[in-house]
N, C-alpha and C. Protein backbone atom coordinates (compact mmCIF):
# COMPACT_ATOMS: atom_id res chain seq x y z
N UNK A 1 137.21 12.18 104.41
CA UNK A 1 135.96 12.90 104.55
C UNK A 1 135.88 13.59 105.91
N UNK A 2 136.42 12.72 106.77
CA UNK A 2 136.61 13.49 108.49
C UNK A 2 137.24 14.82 107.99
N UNK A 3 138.15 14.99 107.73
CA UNK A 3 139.20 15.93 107.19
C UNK A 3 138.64 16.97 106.68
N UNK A 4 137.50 16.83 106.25
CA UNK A 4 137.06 18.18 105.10
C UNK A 4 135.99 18.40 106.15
N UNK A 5 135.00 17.43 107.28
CA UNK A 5 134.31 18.80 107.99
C UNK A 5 134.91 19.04 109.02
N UNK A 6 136.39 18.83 109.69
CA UNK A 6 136.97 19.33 110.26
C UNK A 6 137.94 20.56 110.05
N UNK A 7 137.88 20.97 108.65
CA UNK A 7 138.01 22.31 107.84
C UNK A 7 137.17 22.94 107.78
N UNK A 8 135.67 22.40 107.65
CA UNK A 8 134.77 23.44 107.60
C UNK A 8 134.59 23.86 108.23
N UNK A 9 134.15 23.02 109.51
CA UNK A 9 134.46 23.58 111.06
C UNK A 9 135.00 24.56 111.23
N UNK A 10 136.06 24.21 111.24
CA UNK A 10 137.18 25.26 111.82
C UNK A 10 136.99 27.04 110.57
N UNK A 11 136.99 27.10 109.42
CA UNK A 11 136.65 28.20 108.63
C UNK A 11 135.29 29.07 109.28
N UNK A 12 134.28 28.12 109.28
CA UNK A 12 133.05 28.50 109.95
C UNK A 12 132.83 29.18 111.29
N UNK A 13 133.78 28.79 112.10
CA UNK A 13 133.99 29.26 113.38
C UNK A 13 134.71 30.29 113.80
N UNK A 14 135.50 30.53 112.63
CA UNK A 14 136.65 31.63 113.15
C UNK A 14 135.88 33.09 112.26
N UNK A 15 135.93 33.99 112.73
CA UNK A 15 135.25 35.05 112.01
C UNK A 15 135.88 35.56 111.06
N UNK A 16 134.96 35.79 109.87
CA UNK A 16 135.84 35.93 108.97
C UNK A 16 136.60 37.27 108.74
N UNK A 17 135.89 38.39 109.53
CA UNK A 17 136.41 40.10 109.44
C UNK A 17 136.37 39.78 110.89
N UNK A 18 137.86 38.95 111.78
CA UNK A 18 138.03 39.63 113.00
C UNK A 18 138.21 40.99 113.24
N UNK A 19 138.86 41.84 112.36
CA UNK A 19 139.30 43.31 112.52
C UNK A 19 138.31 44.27 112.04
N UNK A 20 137.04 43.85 112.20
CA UNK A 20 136.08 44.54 111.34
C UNK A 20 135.71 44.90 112.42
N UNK A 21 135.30 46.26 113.01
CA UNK A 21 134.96 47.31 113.95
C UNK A 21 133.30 46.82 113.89
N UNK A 22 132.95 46.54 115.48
CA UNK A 22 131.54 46.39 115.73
C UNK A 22 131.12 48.30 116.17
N UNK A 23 129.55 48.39 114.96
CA UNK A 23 128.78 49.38 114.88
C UNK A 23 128.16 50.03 116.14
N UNK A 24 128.58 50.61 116.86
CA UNK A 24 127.70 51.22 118.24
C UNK A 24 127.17 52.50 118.09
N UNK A 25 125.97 52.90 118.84
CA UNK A 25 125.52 53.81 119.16
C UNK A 25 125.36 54.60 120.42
N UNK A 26 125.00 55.85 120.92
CA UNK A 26 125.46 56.40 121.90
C UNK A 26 124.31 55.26 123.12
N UNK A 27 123.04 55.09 122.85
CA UNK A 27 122.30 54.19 123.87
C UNK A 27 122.85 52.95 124.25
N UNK A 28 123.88 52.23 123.79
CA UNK A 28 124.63 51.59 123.81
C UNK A 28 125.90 51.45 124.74
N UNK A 29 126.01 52.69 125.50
CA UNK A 29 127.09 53.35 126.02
C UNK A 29 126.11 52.86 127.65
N UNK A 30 125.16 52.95 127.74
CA UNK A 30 124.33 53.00 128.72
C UNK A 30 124.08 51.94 129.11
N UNK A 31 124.44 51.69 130.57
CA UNK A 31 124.22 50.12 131.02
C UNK A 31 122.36 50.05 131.55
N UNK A 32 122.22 49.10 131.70
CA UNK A 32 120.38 48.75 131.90
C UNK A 32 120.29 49.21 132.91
N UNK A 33 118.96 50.11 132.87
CA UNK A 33 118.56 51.28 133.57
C UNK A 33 119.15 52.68 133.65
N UNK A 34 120.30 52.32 133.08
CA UNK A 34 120.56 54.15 133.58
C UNK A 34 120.17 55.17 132.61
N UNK A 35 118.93 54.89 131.73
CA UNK A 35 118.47 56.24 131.32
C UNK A 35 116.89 56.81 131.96
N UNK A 36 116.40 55.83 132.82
CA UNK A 36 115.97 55.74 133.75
C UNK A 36 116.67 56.72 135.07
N UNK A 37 117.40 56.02 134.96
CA UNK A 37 118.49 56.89 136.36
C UNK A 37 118.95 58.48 136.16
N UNK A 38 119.01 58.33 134.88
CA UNK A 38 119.68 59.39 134.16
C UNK A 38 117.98 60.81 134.38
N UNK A 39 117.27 60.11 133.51
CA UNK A 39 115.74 61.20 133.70
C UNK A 39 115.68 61.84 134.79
N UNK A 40 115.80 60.87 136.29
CA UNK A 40 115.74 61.45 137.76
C UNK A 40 116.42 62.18 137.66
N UNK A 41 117.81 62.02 137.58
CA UNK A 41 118.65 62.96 137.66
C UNK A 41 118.51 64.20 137.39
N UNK A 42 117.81 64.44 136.16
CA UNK A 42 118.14 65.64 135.19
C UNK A 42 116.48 66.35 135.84
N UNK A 43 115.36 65.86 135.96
CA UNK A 43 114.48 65.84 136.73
C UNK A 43 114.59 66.49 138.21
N UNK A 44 115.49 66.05 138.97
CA UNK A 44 115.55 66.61 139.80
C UNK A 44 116.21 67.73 139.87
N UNK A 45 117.00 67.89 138.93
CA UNK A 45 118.19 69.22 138.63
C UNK A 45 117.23 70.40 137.83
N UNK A 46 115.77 69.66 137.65
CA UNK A 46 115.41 70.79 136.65
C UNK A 46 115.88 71.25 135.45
N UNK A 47 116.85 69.92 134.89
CA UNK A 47 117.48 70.43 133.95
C UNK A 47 116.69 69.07 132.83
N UNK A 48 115.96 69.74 131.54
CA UNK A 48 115.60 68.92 130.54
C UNK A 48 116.70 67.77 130.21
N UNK A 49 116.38 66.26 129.83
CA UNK A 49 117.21 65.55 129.49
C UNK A 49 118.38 66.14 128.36
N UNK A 50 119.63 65.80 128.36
CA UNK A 50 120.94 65.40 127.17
C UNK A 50 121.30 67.01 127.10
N UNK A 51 121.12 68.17 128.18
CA UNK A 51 121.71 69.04 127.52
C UNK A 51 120.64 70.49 127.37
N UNK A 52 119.71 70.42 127.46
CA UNK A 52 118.88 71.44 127.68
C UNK A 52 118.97 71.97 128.84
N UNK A 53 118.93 73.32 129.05
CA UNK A 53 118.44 73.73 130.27
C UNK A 53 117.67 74.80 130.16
N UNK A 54 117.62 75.58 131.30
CA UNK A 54 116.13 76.91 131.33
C UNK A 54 117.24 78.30 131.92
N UNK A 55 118.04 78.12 130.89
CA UNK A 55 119.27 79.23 130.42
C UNK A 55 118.07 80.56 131.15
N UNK A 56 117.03 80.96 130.51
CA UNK A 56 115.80 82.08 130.52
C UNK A 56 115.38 82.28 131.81
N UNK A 57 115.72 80.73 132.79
CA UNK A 57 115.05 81.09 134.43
C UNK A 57 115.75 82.00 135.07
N UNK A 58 115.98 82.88 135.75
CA UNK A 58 116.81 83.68 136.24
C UNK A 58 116.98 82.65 137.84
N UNK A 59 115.87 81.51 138.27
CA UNK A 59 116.13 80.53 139.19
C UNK A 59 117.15 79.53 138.98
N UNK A 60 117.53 78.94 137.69
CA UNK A 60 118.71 78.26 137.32
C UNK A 60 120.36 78.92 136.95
N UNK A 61 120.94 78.36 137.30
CA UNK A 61 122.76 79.16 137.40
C UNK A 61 123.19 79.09 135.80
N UNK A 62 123.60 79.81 136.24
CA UNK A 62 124.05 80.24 134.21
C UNK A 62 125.54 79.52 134.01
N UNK A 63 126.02 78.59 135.35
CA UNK A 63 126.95 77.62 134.83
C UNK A 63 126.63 76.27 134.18
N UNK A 64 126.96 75.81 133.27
CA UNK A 64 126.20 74.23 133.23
C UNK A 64 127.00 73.28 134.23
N UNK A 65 126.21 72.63 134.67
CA UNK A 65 126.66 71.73 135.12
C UNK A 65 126.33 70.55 134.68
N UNK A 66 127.40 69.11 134.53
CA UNK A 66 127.59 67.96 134.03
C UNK A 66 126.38 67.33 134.72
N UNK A 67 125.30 66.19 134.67
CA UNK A 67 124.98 65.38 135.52
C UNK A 67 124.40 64.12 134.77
N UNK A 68 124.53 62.86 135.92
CA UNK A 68 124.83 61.93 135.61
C UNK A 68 126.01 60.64 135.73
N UNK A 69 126.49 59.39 135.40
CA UNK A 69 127.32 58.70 136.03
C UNK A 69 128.06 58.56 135.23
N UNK A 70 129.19 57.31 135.92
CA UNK A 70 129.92 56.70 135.56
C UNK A 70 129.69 55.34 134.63
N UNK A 71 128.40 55.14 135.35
CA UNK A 71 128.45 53.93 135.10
C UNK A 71 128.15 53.58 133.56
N UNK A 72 128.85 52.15 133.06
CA UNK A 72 130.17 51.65 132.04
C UNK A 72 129.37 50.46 131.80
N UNK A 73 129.14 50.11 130.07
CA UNK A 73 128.99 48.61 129.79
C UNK A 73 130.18 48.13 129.80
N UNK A 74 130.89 47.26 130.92
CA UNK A 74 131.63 46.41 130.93
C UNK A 74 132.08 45.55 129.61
N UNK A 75 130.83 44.98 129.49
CA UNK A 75 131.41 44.27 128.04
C UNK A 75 131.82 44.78 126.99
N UNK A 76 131.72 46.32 126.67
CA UNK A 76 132.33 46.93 125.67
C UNK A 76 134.10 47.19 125.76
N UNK A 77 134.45 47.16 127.31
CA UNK A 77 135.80 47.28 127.42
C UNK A 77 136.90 46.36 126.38
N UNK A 78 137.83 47.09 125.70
CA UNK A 78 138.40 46.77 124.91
C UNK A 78 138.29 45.85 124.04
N UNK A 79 136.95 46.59 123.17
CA UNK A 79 136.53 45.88 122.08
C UNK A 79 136.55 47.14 120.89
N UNK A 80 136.58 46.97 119.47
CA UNK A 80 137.23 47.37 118.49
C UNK A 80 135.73 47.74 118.04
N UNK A 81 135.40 49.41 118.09
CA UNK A 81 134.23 49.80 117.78
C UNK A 81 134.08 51.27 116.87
N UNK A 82 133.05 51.26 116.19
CA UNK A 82 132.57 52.38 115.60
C UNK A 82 131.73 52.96 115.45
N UNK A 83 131.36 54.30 116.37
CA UNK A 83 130.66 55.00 116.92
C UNK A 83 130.92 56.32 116.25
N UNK A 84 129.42 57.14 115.87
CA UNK A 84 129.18 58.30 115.30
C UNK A 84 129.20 59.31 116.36
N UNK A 85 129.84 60.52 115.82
CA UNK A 85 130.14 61.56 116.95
C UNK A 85 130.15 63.23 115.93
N UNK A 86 130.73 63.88 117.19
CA UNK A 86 131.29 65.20 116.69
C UNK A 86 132.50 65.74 117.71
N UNK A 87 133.15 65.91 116.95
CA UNK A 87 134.75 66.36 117.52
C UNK A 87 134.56 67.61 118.54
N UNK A 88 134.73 68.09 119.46
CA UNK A 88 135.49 68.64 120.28
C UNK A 88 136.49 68.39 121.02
N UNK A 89 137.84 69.46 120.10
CA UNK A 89 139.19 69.15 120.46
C UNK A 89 139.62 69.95 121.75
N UNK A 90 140.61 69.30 122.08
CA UNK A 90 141.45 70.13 123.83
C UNK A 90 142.21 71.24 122.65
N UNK A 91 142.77 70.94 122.00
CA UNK A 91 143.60 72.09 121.46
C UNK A 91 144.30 71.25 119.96
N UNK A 92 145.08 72.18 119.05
CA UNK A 92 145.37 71.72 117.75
C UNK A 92 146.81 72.13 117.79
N UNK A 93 147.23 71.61 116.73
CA UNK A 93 148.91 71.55 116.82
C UNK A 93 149.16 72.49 115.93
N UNK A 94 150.55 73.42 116.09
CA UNK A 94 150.62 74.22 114.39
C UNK A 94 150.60 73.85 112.98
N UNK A 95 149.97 72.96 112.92
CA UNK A 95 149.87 72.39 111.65
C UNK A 95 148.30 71.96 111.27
N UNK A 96 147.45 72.00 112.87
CA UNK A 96 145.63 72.06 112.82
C UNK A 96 145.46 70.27 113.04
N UNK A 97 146.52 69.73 113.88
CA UNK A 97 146.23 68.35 113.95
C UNK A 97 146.20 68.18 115.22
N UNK A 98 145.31 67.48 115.77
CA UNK A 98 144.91 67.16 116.92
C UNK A 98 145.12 65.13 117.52
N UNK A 99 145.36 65.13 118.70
CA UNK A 99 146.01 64.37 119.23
C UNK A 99 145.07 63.41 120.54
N UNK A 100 144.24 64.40 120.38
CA UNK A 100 143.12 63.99 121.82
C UNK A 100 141.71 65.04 121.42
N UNK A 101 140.53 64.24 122.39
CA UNK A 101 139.79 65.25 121.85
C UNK A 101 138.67 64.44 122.11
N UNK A 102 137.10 65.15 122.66
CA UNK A 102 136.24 64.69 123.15
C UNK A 102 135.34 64.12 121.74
N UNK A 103 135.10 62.83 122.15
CA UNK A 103 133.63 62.47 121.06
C UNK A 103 132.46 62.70 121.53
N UNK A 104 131.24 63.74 120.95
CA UNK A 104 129.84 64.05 121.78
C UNK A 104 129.18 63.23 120.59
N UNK A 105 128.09 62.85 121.29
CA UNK A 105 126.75 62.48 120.57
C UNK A 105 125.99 63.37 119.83
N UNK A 106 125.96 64.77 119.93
CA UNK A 106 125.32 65.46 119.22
C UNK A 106 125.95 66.97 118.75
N UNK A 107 125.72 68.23 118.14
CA UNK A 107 126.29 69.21 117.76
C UNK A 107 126.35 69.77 118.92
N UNK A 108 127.08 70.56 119.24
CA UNK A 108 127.24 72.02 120.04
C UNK A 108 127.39 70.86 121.86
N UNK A 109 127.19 69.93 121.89
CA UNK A 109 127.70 69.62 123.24
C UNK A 109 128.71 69.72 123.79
N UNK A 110 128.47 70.42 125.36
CA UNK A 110 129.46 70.74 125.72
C UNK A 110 129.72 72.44 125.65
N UNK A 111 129.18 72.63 124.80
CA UNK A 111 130.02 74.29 124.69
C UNK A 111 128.68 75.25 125.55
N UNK A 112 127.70 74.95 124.97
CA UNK A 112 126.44 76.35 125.03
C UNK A 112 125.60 75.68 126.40
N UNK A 113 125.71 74.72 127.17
CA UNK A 113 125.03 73.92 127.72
C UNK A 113 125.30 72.93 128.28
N UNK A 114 125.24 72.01 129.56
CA UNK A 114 125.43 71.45 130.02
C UNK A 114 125.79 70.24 129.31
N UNK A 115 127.33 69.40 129.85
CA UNK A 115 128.18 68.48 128.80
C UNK A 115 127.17 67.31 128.99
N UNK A 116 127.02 66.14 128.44
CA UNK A 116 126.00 65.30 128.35
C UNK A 116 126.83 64.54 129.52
N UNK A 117 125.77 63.49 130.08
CA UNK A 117 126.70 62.70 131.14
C UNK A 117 127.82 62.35 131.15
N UNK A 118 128.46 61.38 131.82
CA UNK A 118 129.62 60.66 131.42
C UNK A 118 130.16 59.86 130.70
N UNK A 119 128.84 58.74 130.92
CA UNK A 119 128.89 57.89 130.17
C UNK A 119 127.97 57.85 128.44
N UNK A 120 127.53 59.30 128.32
CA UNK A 120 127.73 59.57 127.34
C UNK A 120 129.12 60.49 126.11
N UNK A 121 129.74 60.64 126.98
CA UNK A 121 131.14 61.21 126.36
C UNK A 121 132.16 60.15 126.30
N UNK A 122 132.98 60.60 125.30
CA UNK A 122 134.28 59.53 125.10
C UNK A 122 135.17 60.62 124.66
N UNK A 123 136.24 59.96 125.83
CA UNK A 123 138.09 60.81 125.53
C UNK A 123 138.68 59.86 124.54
N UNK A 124 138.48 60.68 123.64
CA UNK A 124 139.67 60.13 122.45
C UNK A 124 140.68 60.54 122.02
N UNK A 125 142.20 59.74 122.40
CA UNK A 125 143.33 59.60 121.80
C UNK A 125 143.51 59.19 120.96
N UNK A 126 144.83 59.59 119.95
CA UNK A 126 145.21 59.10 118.61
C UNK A 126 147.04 59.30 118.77
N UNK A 127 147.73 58.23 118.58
CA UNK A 127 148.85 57.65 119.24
C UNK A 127 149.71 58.97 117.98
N UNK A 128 149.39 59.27 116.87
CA UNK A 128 149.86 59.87 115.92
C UNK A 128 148.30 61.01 115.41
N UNK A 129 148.81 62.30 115.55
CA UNK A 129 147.79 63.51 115.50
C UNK A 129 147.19 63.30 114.07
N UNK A 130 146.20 63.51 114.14
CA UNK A 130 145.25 63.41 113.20
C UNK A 130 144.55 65.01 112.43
N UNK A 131 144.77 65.28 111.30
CA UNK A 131 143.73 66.25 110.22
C UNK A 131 142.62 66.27 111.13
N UNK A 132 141.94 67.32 111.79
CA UNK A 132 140.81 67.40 112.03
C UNK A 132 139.43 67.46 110.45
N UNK A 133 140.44 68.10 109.85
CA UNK A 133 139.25 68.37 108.07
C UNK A 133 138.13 69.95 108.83
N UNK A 134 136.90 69.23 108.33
CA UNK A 134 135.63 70.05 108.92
C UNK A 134 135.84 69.56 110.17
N UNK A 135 135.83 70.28 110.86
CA UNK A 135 135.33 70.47 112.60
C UNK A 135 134.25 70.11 112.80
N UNK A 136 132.92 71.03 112.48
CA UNK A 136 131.76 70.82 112.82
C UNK A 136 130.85 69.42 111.98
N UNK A 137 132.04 68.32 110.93
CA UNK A 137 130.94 67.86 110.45
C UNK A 137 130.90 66.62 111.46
N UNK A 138 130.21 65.63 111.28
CA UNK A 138 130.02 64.62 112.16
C UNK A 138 131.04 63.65 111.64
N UNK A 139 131.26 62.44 112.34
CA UNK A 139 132.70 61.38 111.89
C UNK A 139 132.55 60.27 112.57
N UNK A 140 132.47 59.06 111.73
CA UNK A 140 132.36 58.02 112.57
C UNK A 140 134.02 57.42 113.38
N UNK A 141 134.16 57.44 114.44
CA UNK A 141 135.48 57.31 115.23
C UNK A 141 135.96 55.65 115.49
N UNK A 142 136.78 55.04 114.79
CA UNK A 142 137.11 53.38 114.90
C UNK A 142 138.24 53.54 115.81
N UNK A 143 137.83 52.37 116.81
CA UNK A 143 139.00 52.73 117.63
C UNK A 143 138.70 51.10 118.63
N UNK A 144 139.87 50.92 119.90
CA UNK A 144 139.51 50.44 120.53
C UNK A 144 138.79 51.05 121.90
N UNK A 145 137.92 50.83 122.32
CA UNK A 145 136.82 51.45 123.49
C UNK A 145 137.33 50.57 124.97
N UNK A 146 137.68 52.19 125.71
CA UNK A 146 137.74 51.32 127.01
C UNK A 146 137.05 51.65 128.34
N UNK A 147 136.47 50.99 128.98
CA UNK A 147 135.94 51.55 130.40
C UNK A 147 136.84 52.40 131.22
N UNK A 148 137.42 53.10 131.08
CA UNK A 148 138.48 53.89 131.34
C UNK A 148 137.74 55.15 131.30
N UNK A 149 138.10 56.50 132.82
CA UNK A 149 137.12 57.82 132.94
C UNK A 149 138.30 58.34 132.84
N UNK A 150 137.50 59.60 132.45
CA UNK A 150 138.68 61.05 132.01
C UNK A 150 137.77 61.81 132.55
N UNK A 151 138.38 62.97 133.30
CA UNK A 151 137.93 63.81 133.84
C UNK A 151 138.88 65.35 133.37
N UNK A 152 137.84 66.41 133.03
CA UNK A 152 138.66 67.79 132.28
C UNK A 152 137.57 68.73 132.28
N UNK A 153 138.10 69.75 132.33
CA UNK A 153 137.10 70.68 132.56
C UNK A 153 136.06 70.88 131.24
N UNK A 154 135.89 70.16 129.94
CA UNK A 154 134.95 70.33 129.30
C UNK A 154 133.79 69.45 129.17
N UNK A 155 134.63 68.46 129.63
CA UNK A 155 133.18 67.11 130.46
C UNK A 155 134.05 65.89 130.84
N UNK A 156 133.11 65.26 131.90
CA UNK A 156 134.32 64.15 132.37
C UNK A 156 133.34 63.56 130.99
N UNK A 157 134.42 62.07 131.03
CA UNK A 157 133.99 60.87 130.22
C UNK A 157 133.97 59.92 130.99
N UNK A 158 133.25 58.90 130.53
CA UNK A 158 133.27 57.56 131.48
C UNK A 158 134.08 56.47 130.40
N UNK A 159 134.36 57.13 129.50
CA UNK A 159 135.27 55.86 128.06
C UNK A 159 136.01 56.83 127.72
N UNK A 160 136.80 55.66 127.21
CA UNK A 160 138.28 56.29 125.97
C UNK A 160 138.48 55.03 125.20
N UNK A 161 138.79 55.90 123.99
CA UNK A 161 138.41 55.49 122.80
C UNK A 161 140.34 55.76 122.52
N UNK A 162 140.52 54.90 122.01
CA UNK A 162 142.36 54.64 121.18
C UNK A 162 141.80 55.12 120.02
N UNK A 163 141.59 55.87 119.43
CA UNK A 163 141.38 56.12 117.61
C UNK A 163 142.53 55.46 116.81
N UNK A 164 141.87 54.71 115.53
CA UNK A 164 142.82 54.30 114.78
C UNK A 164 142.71 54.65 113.57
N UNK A 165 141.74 55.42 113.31
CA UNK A 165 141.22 56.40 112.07
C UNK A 165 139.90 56.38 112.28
N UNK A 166 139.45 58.16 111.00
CA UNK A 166 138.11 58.08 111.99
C UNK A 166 137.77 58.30 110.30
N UNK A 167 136.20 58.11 109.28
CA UNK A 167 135.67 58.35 108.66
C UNK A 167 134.60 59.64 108.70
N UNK A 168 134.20 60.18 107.54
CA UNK A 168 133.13 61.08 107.25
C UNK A 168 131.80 60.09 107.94
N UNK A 169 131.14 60.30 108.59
CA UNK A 169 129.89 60.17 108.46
C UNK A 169 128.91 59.99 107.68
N UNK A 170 128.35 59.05 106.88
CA UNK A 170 127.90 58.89 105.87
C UNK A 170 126.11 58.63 106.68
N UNK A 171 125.55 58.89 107.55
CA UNK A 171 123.96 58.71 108.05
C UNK A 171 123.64 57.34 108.03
């Protein structure tokens, strides 16, 4: 009888989908306080939060500029996650497969407007190039997540993401 709840035990304890990708979201990316930190920021830049700006002021520079940190939930470092995005690639291979390539939180970031912070972007690699498909549709990205910054001229990141396949977006 020892024997059988020292089986159960042990079944009970060990998870049963270790390889099952924990669900994240981009607020998630954000360690405590920094969207707080983040408001000042964008506040003091005169620039509306995540990406807006006043393109129309002829007082604001018609470059965007990035703002915002580095700063990293630690505990997410190299943990096996899946996070909703939209692809912007560095470039595509002759065949339209891509190899690296920014994950944004929302459409058009990055291109028309200032790139979202840092630690809202993720550099994602894929060890073997990947079908982009639709470009513009959204994709949930499974991968392992690391506190690891990339810096490139279309936005730094404060993560990188190992892709190990990425899904349609299903809402």
């Amino acid at each position: 009888m020892k024997h059988i709840f020292l089986v159960l035990a042990l079944i009970f304890s060990t998870p049963a989908f270790a390889d099952e990708p924990k669900t994240i979201y981009w607020e998630e990316l954000l360690p405590e306080g920094e969207l707080e930190r983040l408001e000042e920021l964008y506040a003091s830049q005169g620039v509306m939060a995540f990406g807006h700006s006043g393109y129309d002021d002829p007082t604001m520079s018609a470059a965007p500029v990035q703002i915002g940190t580095f700063n990293v939930v630690n505990e997410l470092d190299g943990k096996l996650v899946r996070i909703p995005g939209f692809v912007l690639p560095f470039e595509y291979s002759a065949s339209g497969k891509i190899s690296e390539f920014l994950l944004v939180p929302y459409f058009g970031a990055c291109i028309h407007v200032p790139p979202p912070p840092p630690n809202q972007l993720v550099y994602v690699t894929a060890e073997e190039p990947k079908d982009l498909g639709q470009q513009w549709n959204a994709i949930w990205a499974i991968g392992v997540l690391r506190t690891q910054k990339h810096l490139n001229n279309l936005g730094d990141a404060a993560y990188t993401l190992e892709i190990q396949r990425w899904e349609d977006y299903d809402g």
